[in-house]
Protein backbone atom coordinates (compact mmCIF):
# COMPACT_ATOMS: atom_id res chain seq x y z
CA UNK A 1 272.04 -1.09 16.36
CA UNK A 2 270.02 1.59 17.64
CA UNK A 3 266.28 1.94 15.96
CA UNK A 4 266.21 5.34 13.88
CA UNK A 5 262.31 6.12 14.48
CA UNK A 6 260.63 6.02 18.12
CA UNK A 7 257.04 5.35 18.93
CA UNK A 8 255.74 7.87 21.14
CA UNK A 9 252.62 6.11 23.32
CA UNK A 10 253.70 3.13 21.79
CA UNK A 11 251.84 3.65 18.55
CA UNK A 12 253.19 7.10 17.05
CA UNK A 13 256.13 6.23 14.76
CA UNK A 14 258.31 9.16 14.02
CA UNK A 15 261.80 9.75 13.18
CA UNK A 16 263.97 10.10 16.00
CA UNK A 17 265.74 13.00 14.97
CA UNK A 18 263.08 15.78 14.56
CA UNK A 19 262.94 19.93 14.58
CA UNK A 20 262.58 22.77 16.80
CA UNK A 21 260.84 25.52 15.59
CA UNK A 22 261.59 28.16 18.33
CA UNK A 23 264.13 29.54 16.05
CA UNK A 24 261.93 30.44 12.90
CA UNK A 25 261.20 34.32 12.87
CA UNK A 26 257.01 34.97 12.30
CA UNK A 27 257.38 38.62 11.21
CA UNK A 28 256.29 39.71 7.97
CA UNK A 29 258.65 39.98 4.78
CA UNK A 30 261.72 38.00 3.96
CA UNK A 31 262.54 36.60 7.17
CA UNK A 32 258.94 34.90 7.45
CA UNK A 33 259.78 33.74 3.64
CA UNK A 34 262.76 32.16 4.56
CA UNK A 35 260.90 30.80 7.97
CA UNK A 36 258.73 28.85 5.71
CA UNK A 37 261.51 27.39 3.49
CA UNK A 38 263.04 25.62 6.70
CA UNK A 39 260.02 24.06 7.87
CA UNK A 40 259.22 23.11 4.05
CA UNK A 41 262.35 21.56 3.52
CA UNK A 42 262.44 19.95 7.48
CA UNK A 43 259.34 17.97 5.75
CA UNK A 44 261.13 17.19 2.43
CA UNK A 45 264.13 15.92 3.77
CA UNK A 46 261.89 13.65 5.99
CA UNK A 47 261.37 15.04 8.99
CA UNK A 48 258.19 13.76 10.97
CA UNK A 49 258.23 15.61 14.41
CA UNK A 50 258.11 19.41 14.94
CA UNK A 51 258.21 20.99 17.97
CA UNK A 52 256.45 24.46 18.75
CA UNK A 53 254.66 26.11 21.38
CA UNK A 54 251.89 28.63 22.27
CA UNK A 55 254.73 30.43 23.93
CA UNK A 56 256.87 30.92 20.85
CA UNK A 57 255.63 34.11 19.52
CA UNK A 58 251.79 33.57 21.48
CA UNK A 59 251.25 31.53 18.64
CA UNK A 60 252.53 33.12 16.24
CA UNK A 61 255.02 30.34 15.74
CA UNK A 62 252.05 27.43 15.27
CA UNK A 63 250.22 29.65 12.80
CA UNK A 64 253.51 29.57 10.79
CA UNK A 65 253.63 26.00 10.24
CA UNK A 66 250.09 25.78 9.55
CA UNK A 67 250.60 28.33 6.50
CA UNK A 68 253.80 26.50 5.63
CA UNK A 69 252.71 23.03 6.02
CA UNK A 70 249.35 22.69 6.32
CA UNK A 71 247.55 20.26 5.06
CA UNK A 72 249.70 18.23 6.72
CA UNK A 73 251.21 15.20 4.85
CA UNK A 74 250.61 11.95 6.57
CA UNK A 75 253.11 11.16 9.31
CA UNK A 76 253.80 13.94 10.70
CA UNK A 77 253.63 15.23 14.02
CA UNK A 78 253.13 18.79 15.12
CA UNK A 79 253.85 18.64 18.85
CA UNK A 80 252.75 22.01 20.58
CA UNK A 81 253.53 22.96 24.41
CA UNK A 82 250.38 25.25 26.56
CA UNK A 83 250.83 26.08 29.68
CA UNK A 84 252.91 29.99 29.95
CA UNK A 85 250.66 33.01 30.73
CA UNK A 86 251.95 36.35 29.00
CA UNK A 87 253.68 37.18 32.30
CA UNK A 88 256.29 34.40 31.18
CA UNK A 89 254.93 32.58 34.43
CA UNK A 90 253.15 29.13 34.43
CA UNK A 91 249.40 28.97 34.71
CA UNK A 92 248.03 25.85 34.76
CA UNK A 93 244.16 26.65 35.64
CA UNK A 94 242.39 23.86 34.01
CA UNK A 95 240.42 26.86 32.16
CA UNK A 96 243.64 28.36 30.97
CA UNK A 97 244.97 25.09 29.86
CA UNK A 98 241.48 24.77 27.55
CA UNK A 99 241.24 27.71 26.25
CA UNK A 100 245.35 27.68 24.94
CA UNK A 101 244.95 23.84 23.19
CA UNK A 102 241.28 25.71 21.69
CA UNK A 103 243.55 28.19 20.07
CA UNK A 104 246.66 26.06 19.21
CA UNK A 105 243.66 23.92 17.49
CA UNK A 106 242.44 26.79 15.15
CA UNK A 107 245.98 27.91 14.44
CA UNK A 108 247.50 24.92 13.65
CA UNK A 109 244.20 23.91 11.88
CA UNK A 110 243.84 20.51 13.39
CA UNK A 111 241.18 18.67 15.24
CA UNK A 112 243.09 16.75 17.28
CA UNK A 113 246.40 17.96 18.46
CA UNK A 114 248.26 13.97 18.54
CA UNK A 115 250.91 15.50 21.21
CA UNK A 116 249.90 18.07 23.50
CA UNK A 117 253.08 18.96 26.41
CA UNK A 118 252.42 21.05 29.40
CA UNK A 119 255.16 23.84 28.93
CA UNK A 120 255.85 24.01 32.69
CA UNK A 121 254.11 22.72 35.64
CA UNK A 122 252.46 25.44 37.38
CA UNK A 123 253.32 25.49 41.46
CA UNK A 124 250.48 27.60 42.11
CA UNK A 125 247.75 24.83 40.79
CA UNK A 126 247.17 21.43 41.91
CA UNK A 127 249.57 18.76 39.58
CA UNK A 128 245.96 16.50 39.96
CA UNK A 129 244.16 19.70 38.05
CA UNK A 130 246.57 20.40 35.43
CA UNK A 131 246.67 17.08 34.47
CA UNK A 132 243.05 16.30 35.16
CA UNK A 133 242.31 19.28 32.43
CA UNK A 134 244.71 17.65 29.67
CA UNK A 135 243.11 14.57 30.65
CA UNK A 136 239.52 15.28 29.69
CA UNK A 137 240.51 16.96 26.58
CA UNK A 138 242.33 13.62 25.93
CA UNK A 139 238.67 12.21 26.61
CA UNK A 140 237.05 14.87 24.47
CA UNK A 141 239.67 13.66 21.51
CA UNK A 142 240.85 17.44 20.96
CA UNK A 143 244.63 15.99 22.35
CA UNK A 144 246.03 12.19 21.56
CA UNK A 145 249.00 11.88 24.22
CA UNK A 146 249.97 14.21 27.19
CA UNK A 147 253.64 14.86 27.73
CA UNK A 148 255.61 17.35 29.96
CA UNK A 149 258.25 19.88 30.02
CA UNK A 150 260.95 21.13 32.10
CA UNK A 151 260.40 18.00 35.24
CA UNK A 152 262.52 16.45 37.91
CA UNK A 153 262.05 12.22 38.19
CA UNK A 154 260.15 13.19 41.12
CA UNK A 155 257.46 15.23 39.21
CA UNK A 156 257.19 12.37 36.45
CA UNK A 157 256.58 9.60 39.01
CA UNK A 158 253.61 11.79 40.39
CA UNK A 159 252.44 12.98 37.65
CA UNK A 160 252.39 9.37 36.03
CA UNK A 161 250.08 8.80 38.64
CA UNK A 162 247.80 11.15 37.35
CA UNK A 163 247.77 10.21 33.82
CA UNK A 164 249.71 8.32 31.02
CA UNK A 165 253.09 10.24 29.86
CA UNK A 166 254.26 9.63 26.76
CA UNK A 167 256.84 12.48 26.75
CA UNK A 168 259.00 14.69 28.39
CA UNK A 169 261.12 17.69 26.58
CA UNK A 170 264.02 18.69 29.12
CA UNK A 171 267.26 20.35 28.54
CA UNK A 172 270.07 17.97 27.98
CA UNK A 173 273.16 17.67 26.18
CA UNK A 174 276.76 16.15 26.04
CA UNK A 175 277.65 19.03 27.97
CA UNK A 176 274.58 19.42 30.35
CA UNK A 177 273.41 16.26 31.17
CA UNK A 178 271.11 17.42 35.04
CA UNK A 179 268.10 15.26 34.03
CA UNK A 180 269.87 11.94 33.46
CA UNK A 181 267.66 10.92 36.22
CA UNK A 182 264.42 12.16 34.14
CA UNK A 183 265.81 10.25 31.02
CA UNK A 184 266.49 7.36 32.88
CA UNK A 185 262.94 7.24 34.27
CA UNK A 186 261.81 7.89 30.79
CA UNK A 187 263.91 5.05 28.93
CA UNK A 188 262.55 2.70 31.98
CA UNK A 189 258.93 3.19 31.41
CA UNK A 190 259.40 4.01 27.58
CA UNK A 191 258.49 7.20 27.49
CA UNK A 192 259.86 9.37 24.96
CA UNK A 193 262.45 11.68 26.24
CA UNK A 194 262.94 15.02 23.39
CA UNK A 195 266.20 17.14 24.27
CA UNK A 196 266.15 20.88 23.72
CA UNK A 197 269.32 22.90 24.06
CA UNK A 198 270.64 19.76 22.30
CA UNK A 199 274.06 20.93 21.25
CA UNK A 200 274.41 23.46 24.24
CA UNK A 201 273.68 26.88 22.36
CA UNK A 202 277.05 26.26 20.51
CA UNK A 203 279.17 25.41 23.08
CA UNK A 204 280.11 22.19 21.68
CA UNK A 205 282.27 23.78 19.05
CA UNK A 206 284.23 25.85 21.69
CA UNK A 207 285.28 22.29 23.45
CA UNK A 208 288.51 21.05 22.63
CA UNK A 209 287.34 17.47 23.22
CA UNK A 210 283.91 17.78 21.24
CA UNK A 211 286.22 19.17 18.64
CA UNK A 212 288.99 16.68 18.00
CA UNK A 213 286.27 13.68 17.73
CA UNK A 214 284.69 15.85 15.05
CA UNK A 215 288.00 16.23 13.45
CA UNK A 216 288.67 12.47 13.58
CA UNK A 217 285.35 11.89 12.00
CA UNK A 218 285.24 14.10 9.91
CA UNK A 219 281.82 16.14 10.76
CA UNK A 220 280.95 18.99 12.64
CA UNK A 221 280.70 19.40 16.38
CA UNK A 222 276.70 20.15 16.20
CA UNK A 223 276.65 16.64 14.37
CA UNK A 224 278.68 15.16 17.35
CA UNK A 225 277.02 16.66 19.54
CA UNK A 226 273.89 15.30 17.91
CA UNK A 227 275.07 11.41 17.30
CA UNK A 228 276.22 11.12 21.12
CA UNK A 229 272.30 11.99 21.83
CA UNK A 230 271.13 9.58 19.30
CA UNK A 231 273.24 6.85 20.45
CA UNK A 232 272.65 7.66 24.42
CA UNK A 233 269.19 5.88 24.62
CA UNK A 234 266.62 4.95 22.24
CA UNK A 235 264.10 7.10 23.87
CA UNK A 236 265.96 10.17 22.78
CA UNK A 237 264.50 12.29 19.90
CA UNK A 238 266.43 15.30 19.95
CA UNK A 239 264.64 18.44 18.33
CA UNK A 240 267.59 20.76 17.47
CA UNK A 241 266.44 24.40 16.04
CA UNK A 242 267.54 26.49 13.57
CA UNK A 243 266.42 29.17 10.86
CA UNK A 244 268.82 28.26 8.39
CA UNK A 245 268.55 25.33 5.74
CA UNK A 246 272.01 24.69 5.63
CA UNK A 247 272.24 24.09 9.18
CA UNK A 248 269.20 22.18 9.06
CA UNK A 249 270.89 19.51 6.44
CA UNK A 250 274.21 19.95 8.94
CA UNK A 251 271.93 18.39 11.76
CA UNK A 252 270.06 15.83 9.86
CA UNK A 253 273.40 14.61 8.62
CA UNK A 254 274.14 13.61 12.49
CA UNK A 255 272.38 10.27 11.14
CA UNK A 256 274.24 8.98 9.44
CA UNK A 257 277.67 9.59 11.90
CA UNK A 258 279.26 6.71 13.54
CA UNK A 259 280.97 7.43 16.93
CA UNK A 260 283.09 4.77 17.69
CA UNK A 261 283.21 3.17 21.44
CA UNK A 262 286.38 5.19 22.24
CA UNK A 263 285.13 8.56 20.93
CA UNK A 264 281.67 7.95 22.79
CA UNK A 265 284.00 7.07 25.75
CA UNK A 266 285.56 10.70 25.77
CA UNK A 267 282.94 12.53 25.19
CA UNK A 268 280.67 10.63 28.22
CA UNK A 269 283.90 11.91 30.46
CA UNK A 270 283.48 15.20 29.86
CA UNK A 271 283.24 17.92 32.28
CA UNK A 272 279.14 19.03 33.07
CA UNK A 273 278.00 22.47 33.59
CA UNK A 274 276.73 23.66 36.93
CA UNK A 275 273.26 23.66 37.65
């Protein structure tokens, strides 16, 4: 039976199924009430890994969760991405790299940020600086592990070269699956592999297939969707987003779903998108 937590560097226990918070809304009022809520009641219902990023609202997104969360109960982890100038374009100038985990330290009001994820690898920059940079903050103890976004097997092997990875955050789903060479490099080496776009931006309802097992089992298609990640490979800690409590409970239900052999079957047959 498939383990439902995951230790990321081998030593950072979380619960496999975690939250994205790209979806909560950081402008005053209501919205940014109801913002709060979700990521209070991610942590009640016993989430332990949140994912943001510098580039979610320039850090508008990390300051969030520091007024909703912080101080931060023990066990969780607060995983934050650097590495996306305001152009939208990589930068991964060792300076630029510092001076983003600097201000993704005062916002999220840490010391130490545990899990630090270069957004996107920057083509214009040596892959031995970028890394070099994350590196001797690792040294410094401002970042625990280094992880990466967005890479080809290719990249990982070379940038494992570099440094320890302990995790990689690529697009993948039941319906998208490009990087099954990236998550079978992770799940070889151990390294923890976080989906995003984990239930294909609601596609999964619209598929016949993805549909019917949901019927049969009585769920949703986001929580099929969801258990055919958690049962692909242990290394898989999906981070599905939302702003709404409701569908945050929907996800967190995918737990506790049971695909059988046959309906994992199916839905491994299915049709991918095109790259």
């Amino acid at each position: 039976m498939t383990s439902d937590v995951f230790r990321i560097g081998g030593d950072l226990e979380v619960r496999r199924l975690g939250f994205g918070a790209m979806r909560l809304r950081t402008e005053a009022g209501p919205v940014r009430e109801a913002s709060l809520a979700v990521a209070r009641r991610a942590v009640d219902l016993g989430i332990t890994l949140i994912d943001t990023a510098h580039l979610y609202g320039w850090g508008a997104n990390e300051e969030l969760l520091a007024e909703a969360l912080h101080p931060y109960p023990d066990g969780l982890l607060v995983t934050t991405k650097v590495g996306i100038a305001r152009s939208g374009r990589p930068d991964g100038r060792p300076a630029f790299l510092r001076e983003q985990v600097e201000q993704a330290l005062r916002r999220l009001r840490v010391e130490r940020i545990e899990l630090l994820q270069l957004h996107r690898l920057d083509p214009e920059t040596p892959l031995a600086d970028q890394l070099g940079a994350l590196r001797d903050l690792r040294t410094e103890g401002k970042i625990g592990r280094i992880g990466l976004s967005e890479v080809t097997a290719d990249e990982l092997h070379r940038a494992r070269a570099v440094v320890d990875i302990a995790s990689v955050q690529n697009g993948y789903n039941v319906l998208d699956r490009e990087h099954e060479p990236v998550l079978a490099a992770c799940e070889a080496a151990g390294i923890a592999f976080l989906p995003w776009r984990t239930v294909a931006w609601g596609k999964s309802g619209a598929n016949a297939e993805i549909a019917a097992v949901a019927a049969e089992a009585g769920a949703t298609p986001t929580q099929v969707a969801l258990a055919w990640l958690l049962g692909r490979s242990p290394v898989v800690l999906p981070i599905p987003g939302t702003s709404r409590i409701e569908h945050l409970e929907e996800n967190l239900a995918a737990e506790r779903l049971h695909l059988t052999d046959a309906q994992r079957a199916r839905l491994d047959a299915l049709p991918q998108a095109q790259p």
